[in-house]
N, C-alpha and C. Protein backbone atom coordinates (compact mmCIF):
# COMPACT_ATOMS: atom_id res chain seq x y z
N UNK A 1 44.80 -55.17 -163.94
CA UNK A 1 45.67 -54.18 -164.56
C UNK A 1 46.48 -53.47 -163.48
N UNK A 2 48.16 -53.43 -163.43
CA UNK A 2 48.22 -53.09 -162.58
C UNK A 2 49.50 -51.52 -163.63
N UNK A 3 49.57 -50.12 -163.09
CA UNK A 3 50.07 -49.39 -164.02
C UNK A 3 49.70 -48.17 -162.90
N UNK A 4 50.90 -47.57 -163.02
CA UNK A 4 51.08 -46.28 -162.15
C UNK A 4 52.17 -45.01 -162.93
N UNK A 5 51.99 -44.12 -162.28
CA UNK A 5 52.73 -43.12 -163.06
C UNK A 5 54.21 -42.21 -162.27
N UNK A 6 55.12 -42.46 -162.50
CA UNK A 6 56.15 -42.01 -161.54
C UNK A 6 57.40 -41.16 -162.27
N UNK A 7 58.22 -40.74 -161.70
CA UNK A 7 59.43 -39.78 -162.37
C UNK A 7 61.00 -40.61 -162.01
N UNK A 8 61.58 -40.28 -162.95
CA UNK A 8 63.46 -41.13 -162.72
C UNK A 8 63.82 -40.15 -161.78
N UNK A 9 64.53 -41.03 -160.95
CA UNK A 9 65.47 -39.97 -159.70
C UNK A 9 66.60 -40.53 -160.30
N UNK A 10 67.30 -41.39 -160.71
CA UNK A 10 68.83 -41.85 -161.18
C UNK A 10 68.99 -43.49 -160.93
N UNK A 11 70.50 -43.59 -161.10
CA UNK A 11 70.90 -44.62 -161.54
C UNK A 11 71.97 -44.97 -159.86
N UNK A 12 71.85 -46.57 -159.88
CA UNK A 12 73.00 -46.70 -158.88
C UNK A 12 73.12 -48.46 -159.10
N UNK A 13 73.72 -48.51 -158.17
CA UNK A 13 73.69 -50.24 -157.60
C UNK A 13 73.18 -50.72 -156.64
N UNK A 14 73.39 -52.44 -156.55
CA UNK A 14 72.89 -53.14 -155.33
C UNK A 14 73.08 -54.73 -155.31
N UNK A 15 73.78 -54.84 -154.36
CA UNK A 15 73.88 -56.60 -154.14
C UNK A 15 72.57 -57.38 -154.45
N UNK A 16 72.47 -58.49 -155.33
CA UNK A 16 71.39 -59.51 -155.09
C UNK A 16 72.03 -60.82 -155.41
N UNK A 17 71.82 -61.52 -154.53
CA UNK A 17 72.86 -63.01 -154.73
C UNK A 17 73.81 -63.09 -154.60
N UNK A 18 74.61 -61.78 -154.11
CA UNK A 18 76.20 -61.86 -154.37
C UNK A 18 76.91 -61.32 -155.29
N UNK A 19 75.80 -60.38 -156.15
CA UNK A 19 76.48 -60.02 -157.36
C UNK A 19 76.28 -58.41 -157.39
N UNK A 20 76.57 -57.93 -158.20
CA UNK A 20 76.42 -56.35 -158.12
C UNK A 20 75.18 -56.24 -159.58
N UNK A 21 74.46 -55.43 -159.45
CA UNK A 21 73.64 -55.39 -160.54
C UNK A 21 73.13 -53.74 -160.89
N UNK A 22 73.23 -53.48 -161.70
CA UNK A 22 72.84 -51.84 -162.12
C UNK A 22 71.37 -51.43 -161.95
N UNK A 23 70.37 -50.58 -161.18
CA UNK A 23 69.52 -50.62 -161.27
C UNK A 23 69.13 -49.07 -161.13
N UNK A 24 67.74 -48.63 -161.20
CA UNK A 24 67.51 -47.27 -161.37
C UNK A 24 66.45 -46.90 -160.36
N UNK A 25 66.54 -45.96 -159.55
CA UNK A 25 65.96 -45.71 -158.79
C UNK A 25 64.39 -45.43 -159.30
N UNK A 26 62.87 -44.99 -159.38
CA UNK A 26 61.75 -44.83 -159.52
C UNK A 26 61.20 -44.14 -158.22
N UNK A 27 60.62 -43.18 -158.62
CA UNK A 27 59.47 -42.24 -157.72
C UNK A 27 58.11 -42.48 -158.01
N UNK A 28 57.44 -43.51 -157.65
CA UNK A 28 56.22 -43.88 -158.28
C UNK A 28 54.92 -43.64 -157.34
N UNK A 29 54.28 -43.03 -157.93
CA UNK A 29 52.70 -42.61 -157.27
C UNK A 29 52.79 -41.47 -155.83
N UNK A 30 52.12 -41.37 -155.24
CA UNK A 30 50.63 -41.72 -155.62
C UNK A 30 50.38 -41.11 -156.48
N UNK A 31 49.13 -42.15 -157.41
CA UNK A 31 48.51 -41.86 -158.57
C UNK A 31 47.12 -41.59 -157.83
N UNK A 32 46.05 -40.60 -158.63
CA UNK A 32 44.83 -40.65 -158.74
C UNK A 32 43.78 -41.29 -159.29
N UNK A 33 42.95 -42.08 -159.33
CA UNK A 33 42.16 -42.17 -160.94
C UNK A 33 40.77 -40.93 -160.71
N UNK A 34 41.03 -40.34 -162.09
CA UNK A 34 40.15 -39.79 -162.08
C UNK A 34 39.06 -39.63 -162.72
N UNK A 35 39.07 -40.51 -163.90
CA UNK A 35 37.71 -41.06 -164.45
C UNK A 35 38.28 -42.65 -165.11
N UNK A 36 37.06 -42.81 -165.59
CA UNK A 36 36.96 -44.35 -166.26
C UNK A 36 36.10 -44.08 -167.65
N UNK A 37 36.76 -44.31 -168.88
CA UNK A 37 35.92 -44.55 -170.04
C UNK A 37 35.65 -45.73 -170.33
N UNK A 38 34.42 -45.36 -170.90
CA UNK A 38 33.41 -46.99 -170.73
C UNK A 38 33.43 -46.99 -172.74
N UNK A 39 32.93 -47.73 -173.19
CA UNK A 39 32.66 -48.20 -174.34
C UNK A 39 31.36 -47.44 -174.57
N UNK A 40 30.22 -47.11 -173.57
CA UNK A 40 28.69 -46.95 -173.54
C UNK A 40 29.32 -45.21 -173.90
N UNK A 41 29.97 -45.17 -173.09
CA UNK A 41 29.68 -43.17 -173.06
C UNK A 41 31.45 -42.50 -174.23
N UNK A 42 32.26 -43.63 -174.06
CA UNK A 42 32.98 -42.73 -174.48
C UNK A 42 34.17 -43.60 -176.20
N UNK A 43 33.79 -45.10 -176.38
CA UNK A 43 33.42 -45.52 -177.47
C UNK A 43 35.20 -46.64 -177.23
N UNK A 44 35.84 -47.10 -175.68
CA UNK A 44 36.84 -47.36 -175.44
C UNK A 44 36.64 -47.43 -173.87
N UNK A 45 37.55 -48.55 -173.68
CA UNK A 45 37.93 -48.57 -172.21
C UNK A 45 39.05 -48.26 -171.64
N UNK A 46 39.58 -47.23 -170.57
CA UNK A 46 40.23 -46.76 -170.47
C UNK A 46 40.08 -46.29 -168.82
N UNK A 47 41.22 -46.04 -167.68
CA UNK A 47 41.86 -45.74 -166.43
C UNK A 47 42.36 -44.25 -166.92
N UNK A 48 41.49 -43.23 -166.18
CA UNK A 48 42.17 -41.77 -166.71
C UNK A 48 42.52 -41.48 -165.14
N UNK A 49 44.34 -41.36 -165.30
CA UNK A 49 44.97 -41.30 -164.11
C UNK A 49 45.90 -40.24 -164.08
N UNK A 50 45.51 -39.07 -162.94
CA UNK A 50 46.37 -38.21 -162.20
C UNK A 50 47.55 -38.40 -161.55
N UNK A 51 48.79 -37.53 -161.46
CA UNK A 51 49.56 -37.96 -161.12
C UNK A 51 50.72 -36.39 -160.60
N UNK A 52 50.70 -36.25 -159.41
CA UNK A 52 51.20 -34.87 -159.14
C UNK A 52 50.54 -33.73 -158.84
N UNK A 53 49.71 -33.01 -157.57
CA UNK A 53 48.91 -32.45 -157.90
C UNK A 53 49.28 -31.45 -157.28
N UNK A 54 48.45 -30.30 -158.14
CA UNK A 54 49.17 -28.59 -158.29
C UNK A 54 48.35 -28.12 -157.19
N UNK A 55 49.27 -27.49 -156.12
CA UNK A 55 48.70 -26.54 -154.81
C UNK A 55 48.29 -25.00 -156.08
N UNK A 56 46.95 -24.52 -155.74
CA UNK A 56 46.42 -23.05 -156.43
C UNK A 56 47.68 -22.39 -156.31
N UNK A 57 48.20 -21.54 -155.44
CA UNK A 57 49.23 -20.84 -155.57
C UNK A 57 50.45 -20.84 -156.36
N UNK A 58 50.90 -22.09 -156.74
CA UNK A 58 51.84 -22.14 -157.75
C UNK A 58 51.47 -22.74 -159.53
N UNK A 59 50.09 -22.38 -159.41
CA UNK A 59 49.40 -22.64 -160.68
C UNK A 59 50.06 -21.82 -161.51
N UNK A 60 50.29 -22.26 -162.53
CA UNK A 60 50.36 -20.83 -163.70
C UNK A 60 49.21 -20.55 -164.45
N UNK A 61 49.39 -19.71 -165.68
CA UNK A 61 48.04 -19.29 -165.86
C UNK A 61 47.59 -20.56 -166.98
N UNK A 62 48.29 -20.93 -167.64
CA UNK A 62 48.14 -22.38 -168.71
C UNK A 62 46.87 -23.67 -167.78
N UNK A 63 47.62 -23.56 -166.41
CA UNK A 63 47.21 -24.75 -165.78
C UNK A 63 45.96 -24.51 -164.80
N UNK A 64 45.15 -23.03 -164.81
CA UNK A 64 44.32 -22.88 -164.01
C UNK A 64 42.90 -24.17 -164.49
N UNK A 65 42.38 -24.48 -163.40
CA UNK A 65 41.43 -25.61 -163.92
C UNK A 65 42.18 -26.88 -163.48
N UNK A 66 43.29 -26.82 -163.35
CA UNK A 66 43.81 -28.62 -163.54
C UNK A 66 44.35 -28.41 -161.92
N UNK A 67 43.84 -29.71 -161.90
CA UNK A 67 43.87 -30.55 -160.50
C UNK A 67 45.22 -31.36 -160.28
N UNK A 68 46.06 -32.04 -161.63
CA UNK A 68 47.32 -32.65 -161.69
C UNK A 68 48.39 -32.23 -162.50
N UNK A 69 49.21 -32.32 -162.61
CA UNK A 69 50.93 -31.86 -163.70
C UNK A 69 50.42 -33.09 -164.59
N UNK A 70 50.39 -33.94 -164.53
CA UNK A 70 50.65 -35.03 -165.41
C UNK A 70 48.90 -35.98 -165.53
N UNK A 71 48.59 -35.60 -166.22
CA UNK A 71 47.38 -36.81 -166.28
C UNK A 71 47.68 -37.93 -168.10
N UNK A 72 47.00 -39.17 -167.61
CA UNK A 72 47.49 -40.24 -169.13
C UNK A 72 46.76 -41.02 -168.88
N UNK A 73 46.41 -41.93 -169.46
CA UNK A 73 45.12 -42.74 -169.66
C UNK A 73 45.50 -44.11 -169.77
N UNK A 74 45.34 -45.19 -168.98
CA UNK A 74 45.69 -46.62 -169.50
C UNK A 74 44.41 -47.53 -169.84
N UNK A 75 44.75 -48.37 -170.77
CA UNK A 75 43.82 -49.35 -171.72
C UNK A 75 43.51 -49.98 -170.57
N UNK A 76 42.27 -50.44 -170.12
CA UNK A 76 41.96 -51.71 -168.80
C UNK A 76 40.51 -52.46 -169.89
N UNK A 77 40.86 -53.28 -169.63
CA UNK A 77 39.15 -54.82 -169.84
C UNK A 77 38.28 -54.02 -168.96
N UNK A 78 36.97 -54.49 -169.87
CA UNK A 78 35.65 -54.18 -169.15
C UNK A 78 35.30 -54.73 -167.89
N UNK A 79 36.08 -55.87 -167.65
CA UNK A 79 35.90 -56.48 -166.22
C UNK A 79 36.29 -55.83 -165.17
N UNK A 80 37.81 -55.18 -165.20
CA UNK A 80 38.48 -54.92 -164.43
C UNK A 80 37.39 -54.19 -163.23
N UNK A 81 37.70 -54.08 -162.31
CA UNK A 81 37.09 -53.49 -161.36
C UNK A 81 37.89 -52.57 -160.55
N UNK A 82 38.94 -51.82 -160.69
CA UNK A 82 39.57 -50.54 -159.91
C UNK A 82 38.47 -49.29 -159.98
N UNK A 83 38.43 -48.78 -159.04
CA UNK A 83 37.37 -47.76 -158.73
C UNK A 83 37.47 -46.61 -158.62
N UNK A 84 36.88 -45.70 -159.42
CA UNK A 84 37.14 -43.84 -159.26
C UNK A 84 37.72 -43.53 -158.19
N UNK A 85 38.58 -42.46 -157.66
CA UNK A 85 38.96 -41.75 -157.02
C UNK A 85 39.90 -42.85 -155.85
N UNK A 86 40.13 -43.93 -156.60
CA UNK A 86 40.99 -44.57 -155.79
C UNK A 86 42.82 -44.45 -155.65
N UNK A 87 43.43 -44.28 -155.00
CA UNK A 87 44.47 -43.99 -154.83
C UNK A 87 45.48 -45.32 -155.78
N UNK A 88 46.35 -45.02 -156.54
CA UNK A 88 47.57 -45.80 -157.19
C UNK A 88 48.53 -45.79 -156.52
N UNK A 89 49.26 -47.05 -155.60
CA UNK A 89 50.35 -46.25 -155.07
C UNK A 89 51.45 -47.86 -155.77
N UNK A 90 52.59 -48.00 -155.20
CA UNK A 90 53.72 -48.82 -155.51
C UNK A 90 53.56 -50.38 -155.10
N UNK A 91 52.37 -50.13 -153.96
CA UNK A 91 52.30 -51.70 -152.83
C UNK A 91 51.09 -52.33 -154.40
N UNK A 92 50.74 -51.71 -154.97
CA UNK A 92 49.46 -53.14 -156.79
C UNK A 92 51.07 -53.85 -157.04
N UNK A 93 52.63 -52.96 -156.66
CA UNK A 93 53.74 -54.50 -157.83
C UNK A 93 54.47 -55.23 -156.39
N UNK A 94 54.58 -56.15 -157.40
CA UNK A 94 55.19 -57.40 -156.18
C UNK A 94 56.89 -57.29 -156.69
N UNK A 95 57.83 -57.63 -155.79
CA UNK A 95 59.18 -57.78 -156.29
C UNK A 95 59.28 -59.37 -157.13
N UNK A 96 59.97 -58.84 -158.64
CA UNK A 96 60.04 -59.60 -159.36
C UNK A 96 59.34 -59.60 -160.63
N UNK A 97 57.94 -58.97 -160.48
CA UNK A 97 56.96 -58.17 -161.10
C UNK A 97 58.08 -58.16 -162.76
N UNK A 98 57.39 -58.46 -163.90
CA UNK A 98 58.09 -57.82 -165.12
C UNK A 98 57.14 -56.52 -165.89
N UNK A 99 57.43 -55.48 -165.96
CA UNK A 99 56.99 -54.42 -166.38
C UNK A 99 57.21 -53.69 -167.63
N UNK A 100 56.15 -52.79 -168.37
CA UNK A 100 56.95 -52.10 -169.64
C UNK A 100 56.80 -50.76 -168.81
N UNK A 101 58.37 -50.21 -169.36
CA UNK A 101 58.22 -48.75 -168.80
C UNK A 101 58.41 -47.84 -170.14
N UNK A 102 57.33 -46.77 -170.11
CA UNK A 102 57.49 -45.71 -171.50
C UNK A 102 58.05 -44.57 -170.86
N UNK A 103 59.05 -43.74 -171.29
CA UNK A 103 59.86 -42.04 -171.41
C UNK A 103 60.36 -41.84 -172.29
N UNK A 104 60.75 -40.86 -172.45
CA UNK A 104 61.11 -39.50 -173.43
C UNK A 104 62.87 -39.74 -173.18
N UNK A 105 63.27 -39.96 -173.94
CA UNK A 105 64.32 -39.99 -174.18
C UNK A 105 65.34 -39.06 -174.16
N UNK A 106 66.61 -38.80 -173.54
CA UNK A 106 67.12 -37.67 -173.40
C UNK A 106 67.15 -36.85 -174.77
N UNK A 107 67.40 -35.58 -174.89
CA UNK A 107 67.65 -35.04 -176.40
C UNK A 107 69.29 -34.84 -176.37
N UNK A 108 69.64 -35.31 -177.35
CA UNK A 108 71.14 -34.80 -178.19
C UNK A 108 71.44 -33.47 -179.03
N UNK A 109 70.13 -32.60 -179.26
CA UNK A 109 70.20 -31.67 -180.69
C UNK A 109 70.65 -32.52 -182.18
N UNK A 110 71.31 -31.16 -182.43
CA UNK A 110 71.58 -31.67 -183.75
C UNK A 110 72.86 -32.43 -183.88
N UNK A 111 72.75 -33.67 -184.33
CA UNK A 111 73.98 -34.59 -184.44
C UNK A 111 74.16 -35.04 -185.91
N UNK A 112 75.25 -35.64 -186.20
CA UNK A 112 76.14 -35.39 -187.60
C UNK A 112 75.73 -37.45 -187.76
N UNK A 113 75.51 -37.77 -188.92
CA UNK A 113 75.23 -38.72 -189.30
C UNK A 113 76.50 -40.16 -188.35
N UNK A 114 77.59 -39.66 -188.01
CA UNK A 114 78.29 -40.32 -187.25
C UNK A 114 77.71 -41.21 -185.77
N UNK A 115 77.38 -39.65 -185.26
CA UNK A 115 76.93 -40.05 -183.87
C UNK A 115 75.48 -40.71 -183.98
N UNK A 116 74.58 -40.01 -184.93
CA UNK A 116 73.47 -40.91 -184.54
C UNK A 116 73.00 -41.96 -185.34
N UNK A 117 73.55 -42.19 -186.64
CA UNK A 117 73.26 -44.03 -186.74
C UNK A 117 74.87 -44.36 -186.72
N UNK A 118 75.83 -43.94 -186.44
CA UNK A 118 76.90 -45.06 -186.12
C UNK A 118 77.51 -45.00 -187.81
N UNK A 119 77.35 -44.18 -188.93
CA UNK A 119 78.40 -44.32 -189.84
C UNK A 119 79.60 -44.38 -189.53
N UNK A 120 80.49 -44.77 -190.37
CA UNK A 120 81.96 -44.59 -190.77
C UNK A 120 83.08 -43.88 -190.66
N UNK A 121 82.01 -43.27 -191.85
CA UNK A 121 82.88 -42.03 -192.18
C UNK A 121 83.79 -42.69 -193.61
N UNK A 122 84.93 -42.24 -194.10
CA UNK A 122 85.41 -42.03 -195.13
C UNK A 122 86.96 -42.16 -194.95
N UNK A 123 87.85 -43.13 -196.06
CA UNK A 123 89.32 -43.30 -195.11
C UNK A 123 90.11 -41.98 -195.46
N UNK A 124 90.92 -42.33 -194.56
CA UNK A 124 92.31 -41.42 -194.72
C UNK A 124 93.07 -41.15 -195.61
N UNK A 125 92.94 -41.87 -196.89
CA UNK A 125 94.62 -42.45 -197.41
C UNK A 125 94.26 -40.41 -198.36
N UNK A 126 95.35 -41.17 -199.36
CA UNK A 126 95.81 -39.87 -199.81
C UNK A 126 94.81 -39.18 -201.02
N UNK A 127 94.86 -38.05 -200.69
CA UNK A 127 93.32 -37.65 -201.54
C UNK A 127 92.35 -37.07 -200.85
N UNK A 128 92.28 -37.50 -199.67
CA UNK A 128 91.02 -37.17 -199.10
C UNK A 128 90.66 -35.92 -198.07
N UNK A 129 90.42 -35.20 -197.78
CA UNK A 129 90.54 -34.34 -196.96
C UNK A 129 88.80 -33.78 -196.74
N UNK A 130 89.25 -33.57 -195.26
CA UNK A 130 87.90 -33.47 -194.59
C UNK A 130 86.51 -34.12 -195.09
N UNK A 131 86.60 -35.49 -194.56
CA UNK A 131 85.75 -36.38 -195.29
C UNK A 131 85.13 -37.65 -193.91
N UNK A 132 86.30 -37.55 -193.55
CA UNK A 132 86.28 -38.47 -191.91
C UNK A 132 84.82 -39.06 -191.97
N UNK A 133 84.45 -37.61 -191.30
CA UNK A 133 82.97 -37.39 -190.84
C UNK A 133 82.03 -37.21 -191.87
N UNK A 134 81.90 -37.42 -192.87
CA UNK A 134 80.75 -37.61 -193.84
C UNK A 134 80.21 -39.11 -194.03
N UNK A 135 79.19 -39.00 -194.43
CA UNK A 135 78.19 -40.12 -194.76
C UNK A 135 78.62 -40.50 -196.42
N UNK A 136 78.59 -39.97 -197.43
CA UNK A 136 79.38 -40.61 -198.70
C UNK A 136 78.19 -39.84 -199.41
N UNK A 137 78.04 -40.61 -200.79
CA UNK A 137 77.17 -40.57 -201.38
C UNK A 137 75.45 -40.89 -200.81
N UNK A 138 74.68 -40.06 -201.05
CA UNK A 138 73.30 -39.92 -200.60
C UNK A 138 72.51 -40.43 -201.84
N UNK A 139 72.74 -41.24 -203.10
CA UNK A 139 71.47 -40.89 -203.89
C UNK A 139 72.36 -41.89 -204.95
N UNK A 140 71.32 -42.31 -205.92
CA UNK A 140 71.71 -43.15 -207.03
C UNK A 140 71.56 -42.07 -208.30
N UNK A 141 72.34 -42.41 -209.47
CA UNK A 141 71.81 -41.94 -210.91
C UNK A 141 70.56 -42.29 -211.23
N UNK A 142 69.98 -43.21 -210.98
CA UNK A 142 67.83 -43.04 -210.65
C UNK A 142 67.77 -43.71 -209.63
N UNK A 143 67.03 -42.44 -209.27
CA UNK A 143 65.61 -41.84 -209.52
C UNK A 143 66.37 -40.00 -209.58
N UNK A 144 67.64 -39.79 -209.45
CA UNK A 144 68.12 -39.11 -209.02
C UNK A 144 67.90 -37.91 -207.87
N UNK A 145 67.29 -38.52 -207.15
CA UNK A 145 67.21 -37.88 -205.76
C UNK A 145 67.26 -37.76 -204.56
N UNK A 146 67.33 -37.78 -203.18
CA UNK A 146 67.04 -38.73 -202.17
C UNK A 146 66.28 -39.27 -201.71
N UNK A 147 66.07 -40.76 -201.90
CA UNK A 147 64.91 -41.43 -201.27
C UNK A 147 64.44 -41.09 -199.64
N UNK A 148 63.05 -41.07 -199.65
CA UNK A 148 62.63 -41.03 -197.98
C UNK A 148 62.95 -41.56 -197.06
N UNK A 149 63.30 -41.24 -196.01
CA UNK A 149 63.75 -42.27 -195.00
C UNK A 149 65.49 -42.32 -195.06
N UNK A 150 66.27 -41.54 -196.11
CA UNK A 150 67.43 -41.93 -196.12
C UNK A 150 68.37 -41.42 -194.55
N UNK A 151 69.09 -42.18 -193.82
CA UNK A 151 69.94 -42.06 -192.82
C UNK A 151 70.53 -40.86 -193.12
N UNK A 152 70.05 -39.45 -192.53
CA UNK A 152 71.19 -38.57 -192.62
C UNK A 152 71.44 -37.91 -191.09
N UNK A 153 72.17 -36.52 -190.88
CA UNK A 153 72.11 -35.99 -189.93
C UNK A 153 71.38 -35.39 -189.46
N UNK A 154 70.86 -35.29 -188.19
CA UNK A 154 69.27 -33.99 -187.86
C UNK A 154 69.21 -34.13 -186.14
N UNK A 155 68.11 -34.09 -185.71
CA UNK A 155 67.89 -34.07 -184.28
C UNK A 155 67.82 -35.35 -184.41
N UNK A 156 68.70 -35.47 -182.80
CA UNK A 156 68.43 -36.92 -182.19
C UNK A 156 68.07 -36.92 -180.97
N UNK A 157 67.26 -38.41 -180.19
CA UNK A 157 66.92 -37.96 -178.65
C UNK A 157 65.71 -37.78 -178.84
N UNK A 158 65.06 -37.29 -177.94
CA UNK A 158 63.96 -36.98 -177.47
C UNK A 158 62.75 -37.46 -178.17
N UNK A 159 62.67 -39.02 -177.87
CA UNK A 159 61.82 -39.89 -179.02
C UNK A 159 60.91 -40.60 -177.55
N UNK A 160 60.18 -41.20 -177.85
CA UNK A 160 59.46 -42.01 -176.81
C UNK A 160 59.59 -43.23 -177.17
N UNK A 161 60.41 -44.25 -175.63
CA UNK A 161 60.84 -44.94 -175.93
C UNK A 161 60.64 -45.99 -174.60
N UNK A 162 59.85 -47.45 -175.28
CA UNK A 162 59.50 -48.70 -174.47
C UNK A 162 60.29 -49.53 -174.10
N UNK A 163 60.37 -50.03 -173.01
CA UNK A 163 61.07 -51.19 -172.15
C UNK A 163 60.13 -51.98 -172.30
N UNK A 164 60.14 -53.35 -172.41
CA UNK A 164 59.04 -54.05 -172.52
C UNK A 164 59.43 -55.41 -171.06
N UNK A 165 60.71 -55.30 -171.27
CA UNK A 165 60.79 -56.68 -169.65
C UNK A 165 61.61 -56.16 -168.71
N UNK A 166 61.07 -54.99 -167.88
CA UNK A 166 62.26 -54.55 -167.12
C UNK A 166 61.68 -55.50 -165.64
N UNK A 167 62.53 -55.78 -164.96
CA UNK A 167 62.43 -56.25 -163.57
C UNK A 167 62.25 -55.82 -162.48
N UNK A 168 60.93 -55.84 -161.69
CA UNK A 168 61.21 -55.09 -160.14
C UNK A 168 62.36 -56.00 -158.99
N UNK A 169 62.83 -54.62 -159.10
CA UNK A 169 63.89 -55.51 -157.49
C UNK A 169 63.88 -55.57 -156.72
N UNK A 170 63.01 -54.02 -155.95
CA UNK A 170 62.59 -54.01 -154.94
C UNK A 170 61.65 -52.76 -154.47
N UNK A 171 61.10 -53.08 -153.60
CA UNK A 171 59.50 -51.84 -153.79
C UNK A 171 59.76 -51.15 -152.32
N UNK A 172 59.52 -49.81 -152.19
CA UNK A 172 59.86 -49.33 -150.91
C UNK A 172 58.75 -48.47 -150.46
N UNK A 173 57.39 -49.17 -150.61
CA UNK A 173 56.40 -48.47 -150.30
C UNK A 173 56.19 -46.92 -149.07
N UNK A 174 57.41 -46.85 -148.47
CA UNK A 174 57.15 -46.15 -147.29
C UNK A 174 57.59 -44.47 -148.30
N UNK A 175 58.33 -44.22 -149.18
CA UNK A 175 59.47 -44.00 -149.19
C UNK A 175 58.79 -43.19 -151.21
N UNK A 176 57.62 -44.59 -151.93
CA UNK A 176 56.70 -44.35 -152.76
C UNK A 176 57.77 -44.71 -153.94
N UNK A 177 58.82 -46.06 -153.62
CA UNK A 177 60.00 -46.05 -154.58
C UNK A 177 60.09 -47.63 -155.56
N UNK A 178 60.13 -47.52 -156.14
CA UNK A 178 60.30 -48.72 -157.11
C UNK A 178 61.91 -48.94 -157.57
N UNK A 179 62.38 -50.08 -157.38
CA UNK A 179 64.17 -50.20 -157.96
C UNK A 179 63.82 -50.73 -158.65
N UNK A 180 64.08 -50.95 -159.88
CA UNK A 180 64.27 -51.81 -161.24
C UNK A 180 65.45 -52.23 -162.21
N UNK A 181 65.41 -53.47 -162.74
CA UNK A 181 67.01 -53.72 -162.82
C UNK A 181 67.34 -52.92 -164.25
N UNK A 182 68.45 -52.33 -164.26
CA UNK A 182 68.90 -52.10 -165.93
C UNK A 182 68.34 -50.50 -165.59
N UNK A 183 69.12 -49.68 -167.01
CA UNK A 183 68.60 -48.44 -167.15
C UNK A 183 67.04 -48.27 -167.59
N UNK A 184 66.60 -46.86 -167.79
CA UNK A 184 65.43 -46.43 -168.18
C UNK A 184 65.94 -45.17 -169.08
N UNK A 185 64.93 -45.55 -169.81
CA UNK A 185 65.19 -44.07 -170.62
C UNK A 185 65.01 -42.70 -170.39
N UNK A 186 65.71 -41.28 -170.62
CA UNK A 186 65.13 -40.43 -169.62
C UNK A 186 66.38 -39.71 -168.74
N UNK A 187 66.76 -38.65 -168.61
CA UNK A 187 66.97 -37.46 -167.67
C UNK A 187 66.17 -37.86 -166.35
N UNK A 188 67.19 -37.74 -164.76
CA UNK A 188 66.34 -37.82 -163.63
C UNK A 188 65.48 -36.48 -164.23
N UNK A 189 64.46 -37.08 -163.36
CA UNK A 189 63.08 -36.00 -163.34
C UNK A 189 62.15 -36.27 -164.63
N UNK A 190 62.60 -37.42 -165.49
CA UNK A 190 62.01 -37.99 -166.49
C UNK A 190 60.44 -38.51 -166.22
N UNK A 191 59.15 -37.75 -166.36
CA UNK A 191 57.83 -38.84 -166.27
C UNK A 191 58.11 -40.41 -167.14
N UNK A 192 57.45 -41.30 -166.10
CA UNK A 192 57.33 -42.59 -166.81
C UNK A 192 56.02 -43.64 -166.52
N UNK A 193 55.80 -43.80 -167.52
CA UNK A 193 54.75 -44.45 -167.15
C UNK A 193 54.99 -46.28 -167.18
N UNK A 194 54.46 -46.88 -165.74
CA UNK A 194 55.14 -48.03 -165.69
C UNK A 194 53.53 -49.03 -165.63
N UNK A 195 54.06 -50.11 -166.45
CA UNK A 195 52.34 -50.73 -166.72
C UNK A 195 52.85 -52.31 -166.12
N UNK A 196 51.92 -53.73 -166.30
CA UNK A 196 52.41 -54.41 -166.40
C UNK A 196 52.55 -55.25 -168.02
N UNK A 197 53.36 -56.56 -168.42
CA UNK A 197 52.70 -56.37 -169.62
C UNK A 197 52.08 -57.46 -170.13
């Protein structure tokens, strides 16, 4: 199992082959582990991993007791053998490595049925006024109401959201950096958790 926990610094480029390719920078580890659930004691197997850890002085009062900013738990086989209090750092991925990466998605607020599924809107011709931007009719003569789930306007963004084949491009162990090809989801300073899959 190889899975570490890191934050988005941004977006840039980089030659490979001759070509230009979009890739995103990664701040990954060091991670902690700080326990292991077993099936015997805790009814699941599971890597409970630290990630960021709080000097006392800039504790707040929420976080007194906690040892990390970020702790999350990954699924591992009973075989696996990684060991308590062992350090996670960037040198477990190899370049080329295919990875799923999970974050939080930037937030939009409140957006108008346009922007966030991509309606229409309503034509121009004559008759119509201030309509552009509407969604149309919401509802049939039965059941006469709106069904669940119907596409309207509300908050968009800030959803949690999987990459399932992103690519390592290149690992900069000195430095604690992962490049990966293509965007990630996420505001720099975005937590992400990067697994293999």
């Amino acid at each position: 199992m190889k899975a570490i926990l890191g934050k988005k610094i941004g977006m840039t480029q980089m030659f490979q082959n001759d070509k230009v390719i979009p890739v995103t920078l990664i701040e990954a580890g060091p991670c902690k582990v700080i326990d292991r659930k077993t099936v015997a004691r805790d009814g699941y197997e599971a890597l409970q991993v630290g990630y960021e850890a709080l000097p006392d002085k800039r504790k707040l009062k929420s976080q007194k007791g906690k040892e990390f900013r970020y702790v999350r738990e990954f699924p591992v086989s009973a075989g696996d053998t990684i060991l308590e209090a062992q350090d996670l750092t960037v040198a477990l991925f190899q370049e080329g490595d295919v990875v799923k990466v999970s974050g939080t998605s930037k937030g939009k607020g409140y957006a108008g049925a346009v922007k966030k599924w991509g309606v229409h809107g309503r034509g121009a011709s004559h008759g119509m006024k201030h309509e552009e931007r509407t969604i149309g009719s919401i509802g049939t003569s039965f059941p006469e109401r709106v069904t669940p789930g119907k596409k309207m306007a509300g908050r968009m963004g800030s959803d949690r959201v999987t990459l399932k084949s992103v690519k390592i491009v290149k690992i900069d162990p000195e430095n604690n950096m992962l490049i990966v090809r293509g965007a990630i989801p996420g505001r720099p300073g975005t937590l992400l958790e990067i697994r293999t899959v």
